[in-house]
C-alpha atoms as a PDB file:
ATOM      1  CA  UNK A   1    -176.220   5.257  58.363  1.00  0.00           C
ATOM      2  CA  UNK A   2    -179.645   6.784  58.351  1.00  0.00           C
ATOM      3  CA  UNK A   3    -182.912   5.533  59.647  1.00  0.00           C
ATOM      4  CA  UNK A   4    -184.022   4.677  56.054  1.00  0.00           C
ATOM      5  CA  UNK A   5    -180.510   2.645  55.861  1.00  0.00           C
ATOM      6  CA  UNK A   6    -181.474   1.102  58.729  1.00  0.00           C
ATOM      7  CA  UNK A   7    -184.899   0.014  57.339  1.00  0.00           C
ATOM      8  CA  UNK A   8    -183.527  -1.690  54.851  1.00  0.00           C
ATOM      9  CA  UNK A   9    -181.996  -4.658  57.074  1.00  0.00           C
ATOM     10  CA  UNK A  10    -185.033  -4.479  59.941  1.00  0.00           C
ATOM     11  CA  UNK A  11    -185.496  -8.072  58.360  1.00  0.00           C
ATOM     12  CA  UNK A  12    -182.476  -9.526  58.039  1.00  0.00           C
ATOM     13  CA  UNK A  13    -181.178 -11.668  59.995  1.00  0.00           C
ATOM     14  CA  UNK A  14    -177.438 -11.012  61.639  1.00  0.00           C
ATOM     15  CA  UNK A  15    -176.485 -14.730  60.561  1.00  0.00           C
ATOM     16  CA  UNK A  16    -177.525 -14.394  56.949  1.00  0.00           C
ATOM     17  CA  UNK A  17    -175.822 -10.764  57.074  1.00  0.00           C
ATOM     18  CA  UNK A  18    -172.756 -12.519  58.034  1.00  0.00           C
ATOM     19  CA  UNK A  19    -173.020 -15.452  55.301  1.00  0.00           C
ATOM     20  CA  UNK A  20    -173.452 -12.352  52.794  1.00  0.00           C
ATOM     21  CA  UNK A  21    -170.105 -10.967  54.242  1.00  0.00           C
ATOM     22  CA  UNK A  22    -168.418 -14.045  53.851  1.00  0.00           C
ATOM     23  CA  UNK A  23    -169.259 -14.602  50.684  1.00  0.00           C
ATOM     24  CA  UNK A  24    -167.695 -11.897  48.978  1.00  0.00           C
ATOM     25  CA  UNK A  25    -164.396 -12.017  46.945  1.00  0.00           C
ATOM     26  CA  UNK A  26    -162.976  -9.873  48.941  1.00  0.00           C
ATOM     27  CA  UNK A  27    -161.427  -9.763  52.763  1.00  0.00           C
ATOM     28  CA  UNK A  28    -163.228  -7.196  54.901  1.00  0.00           C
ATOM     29  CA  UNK A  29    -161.640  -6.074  58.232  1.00  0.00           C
ATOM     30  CA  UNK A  30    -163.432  -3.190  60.593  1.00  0.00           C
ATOM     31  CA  UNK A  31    -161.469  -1.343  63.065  1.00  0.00           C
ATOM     32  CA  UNK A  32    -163.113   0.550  65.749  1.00  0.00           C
ATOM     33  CA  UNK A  33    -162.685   4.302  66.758  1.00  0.00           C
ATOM     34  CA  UNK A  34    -160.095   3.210  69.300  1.00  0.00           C
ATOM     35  CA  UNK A  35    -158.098   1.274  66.933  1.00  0.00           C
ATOM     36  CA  UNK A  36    -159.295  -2.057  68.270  1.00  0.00           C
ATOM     37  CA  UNK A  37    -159.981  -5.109  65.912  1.00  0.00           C
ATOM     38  CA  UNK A  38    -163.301  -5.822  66.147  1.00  0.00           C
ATOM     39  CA  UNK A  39    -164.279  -7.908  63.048  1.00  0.00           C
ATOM     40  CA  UNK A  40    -162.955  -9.188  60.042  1.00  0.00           C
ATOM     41  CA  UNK A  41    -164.846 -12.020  57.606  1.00  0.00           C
ATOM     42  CA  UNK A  42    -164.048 -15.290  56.608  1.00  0.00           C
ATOM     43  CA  UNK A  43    -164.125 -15.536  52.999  1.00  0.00           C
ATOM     44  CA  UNK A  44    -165.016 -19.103  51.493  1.00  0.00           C
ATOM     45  CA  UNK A  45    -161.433 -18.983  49.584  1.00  0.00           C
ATOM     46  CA  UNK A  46    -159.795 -18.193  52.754  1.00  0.00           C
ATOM     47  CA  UNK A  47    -158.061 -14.721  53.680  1.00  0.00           C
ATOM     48  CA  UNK A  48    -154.861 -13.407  51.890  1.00  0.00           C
ATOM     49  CA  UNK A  49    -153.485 -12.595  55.428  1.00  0.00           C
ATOM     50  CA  UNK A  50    -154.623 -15.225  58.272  1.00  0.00           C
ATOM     51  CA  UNK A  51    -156.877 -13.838  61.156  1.00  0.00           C
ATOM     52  CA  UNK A  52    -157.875 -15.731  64.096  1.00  0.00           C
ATOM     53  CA  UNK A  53    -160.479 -15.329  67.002  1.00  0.00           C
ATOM     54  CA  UNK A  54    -157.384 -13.884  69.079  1.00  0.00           C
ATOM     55  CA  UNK A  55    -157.091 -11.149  66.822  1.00  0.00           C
ATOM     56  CA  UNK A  56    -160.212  -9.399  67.727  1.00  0.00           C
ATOM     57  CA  UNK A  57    -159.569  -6.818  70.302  1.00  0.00           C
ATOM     58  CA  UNK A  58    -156.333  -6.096  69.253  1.00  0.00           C
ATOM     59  CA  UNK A  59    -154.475  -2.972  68.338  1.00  0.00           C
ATOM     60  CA  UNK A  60    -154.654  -2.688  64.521  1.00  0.00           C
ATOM     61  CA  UNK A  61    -150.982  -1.193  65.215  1.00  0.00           C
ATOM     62  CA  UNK A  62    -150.087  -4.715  65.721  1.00  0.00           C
ATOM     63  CA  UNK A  63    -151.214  -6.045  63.149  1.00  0.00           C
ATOM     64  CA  UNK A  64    -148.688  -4.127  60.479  1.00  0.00           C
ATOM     65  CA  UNK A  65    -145.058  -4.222  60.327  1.00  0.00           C
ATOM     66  CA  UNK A  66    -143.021  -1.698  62.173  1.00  0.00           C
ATOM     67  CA  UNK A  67    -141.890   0.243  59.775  1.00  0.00           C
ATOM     68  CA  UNK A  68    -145.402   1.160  58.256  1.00  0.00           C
ATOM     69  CA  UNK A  69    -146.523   1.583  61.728  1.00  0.00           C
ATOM     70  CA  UNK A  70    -146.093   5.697  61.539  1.00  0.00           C
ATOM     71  CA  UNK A  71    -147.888   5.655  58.104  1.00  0.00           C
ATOM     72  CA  UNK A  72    -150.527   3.347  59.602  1.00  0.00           C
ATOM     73  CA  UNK A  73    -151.123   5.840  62.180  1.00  0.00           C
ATOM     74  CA  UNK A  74    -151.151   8.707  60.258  1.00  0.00           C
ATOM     75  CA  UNK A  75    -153.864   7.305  57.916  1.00  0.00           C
ATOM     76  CA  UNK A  76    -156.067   6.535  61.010  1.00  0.00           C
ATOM     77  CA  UNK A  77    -155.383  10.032  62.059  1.00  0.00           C
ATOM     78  CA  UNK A  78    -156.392  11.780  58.810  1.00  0.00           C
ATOM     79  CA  UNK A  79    -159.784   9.875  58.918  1.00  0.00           C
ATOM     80  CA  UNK A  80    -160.332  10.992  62.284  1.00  0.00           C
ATOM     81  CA  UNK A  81    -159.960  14.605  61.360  1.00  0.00           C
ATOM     82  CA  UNK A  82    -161.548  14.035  58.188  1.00  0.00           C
ATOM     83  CA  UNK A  83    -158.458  15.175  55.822  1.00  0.00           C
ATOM     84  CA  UNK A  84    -159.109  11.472  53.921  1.00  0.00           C
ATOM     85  CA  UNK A  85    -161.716  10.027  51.877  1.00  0.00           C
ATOM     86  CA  UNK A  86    -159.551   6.991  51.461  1.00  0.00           C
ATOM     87  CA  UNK A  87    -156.396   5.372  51.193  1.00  0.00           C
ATOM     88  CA  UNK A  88    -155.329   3.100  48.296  1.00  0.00           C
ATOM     89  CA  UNK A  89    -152.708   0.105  47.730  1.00  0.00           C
ATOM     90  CA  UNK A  90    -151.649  -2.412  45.213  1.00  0.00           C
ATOM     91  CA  UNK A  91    -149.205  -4.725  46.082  1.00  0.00           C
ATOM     92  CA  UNK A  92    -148.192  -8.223  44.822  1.00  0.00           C
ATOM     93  CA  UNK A  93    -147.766 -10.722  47.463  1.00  0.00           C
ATOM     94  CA  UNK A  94    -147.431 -14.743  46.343  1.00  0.00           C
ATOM     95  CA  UNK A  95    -148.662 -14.327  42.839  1.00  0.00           C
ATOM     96  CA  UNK A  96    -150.981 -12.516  43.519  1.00  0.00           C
ATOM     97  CA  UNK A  97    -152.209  -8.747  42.772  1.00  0.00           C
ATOM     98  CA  UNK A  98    -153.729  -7.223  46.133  1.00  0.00           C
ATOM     99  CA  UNK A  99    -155.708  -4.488  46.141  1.00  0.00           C
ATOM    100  CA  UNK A 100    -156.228  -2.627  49.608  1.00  0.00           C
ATOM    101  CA  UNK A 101    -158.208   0.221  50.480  1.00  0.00           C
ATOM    102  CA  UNK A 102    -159.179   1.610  53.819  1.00  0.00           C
ATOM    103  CA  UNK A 103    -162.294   3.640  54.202  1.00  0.00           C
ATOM    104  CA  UNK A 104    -163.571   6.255  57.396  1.00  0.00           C
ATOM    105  CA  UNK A 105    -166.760   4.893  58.803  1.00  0.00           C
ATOM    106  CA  UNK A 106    -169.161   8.020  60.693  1.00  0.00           C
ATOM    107  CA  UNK A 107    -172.118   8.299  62.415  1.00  0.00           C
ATOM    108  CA  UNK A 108    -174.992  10.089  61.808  1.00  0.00           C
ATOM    109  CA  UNK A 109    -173.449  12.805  63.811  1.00  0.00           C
ATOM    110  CA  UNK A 110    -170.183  13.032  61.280  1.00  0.00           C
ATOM    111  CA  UNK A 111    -167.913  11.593  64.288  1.00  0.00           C
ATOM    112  CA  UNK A 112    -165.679   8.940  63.875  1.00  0.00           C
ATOM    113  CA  UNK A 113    -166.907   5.387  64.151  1.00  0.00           C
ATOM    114  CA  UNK A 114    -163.946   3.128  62.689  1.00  0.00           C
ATOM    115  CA  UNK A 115    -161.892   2.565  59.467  1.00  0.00           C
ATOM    116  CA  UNK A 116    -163.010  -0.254  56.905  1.00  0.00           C
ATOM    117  CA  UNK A 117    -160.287  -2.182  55.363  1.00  0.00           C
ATOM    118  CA  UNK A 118    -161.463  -4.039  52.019  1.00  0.00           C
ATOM    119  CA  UNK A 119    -158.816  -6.317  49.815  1.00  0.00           C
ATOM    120  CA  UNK A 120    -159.086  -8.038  46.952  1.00  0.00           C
ATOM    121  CA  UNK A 121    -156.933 -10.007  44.341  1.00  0.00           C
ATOM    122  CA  UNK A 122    -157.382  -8.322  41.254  1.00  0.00           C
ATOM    123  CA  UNK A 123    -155.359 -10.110  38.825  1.00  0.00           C
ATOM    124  CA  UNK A 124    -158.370 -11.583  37.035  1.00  0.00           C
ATOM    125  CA  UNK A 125    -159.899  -8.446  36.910  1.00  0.00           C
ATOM    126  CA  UNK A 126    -156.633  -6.667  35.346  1.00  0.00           C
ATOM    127  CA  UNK A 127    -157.195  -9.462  32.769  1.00  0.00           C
ATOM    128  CA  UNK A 128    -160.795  -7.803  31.345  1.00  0.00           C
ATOM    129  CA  UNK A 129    -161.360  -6.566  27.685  1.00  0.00           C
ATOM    130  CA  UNK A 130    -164.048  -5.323  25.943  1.00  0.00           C
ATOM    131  CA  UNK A 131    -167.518  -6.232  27.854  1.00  0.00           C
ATOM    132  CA  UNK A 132    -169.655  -9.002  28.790  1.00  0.00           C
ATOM    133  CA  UNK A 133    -173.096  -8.384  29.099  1.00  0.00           C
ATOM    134  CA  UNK A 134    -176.056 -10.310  31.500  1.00  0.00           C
ATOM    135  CA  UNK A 135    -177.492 -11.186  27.772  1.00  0.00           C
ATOM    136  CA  UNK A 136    -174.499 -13.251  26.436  1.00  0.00           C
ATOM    137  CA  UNK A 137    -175.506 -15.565  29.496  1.00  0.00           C
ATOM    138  CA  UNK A 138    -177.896 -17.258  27.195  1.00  0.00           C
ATOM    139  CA  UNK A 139    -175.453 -18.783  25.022  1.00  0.00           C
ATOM    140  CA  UNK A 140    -172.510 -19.202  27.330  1.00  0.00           C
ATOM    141  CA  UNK A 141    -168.873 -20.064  26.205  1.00  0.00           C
ATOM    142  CA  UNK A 142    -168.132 -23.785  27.899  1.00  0.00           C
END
């Protein structure tokens, strides 16, 4: 983030920065540089996989299945040596179409500040055709 980044939310408020979070259609997670759960939102729908207060501070390891937990790893790995721009999922899990990816978050110095994991049920979405523009708002299908 630079300092014109930064300017942007010098008036925001943390709580209305966490109600923006929350309201997304999506589940964000944010792991720290040493692997360590350290925040994840609460969408209004409710996550796809349940997190609880006790889950901050722990090992992200521990939060995966042990036999992803090499692949885990080495994903964490490649973003801390920078070999990975991202890494991309789709899964379906209880009728529904997940889509998981899992971003590097630097500093301003380039070093390694955490991974960002963002999912979302696509299924609607896989469902679009053609286009719907802001203008066909002003005589909406009931």
């Amino acid at each position: 983030m630079n300092e014109s980044t930064l300017e942007l939310f010098e008036d925001l408020d943390i709580k209305v920065l966490l109600r923006v979070l929350d309201n997304l259609p999506c589940d964000v997670s944010f792991v720290d540089k040493d692997d360590n759960v350290v925040y994840f939102n609460l969408p209004r729908e409710g996550r796809t996989f349940a997190r609880t207060k006790l889950d901050i501070g722990r090992k992200v390891q521990k939060c995966h299945p042990p036999k992803s937990l090499h692949l885990v790893q080495k994903i964490l790995d490649d973003f801390r040596a920078k070999k990975r721009k991202s890494a991309d999922f789709w899964i379906n899990f209880e009728g529904r179409f997940l889509y998981i990816r899992y971003f590097p978050v630097y500093d301003e110095n380039g070093d390694y500040y955490g991974t960002l994991e963002v999912m979302q049920d696509v299924k609607e979405i896989q469902k679009l055709q053609g286009e719907k523009r802001l203008l066909d708002e002003e005589n909406p299908a009931v």
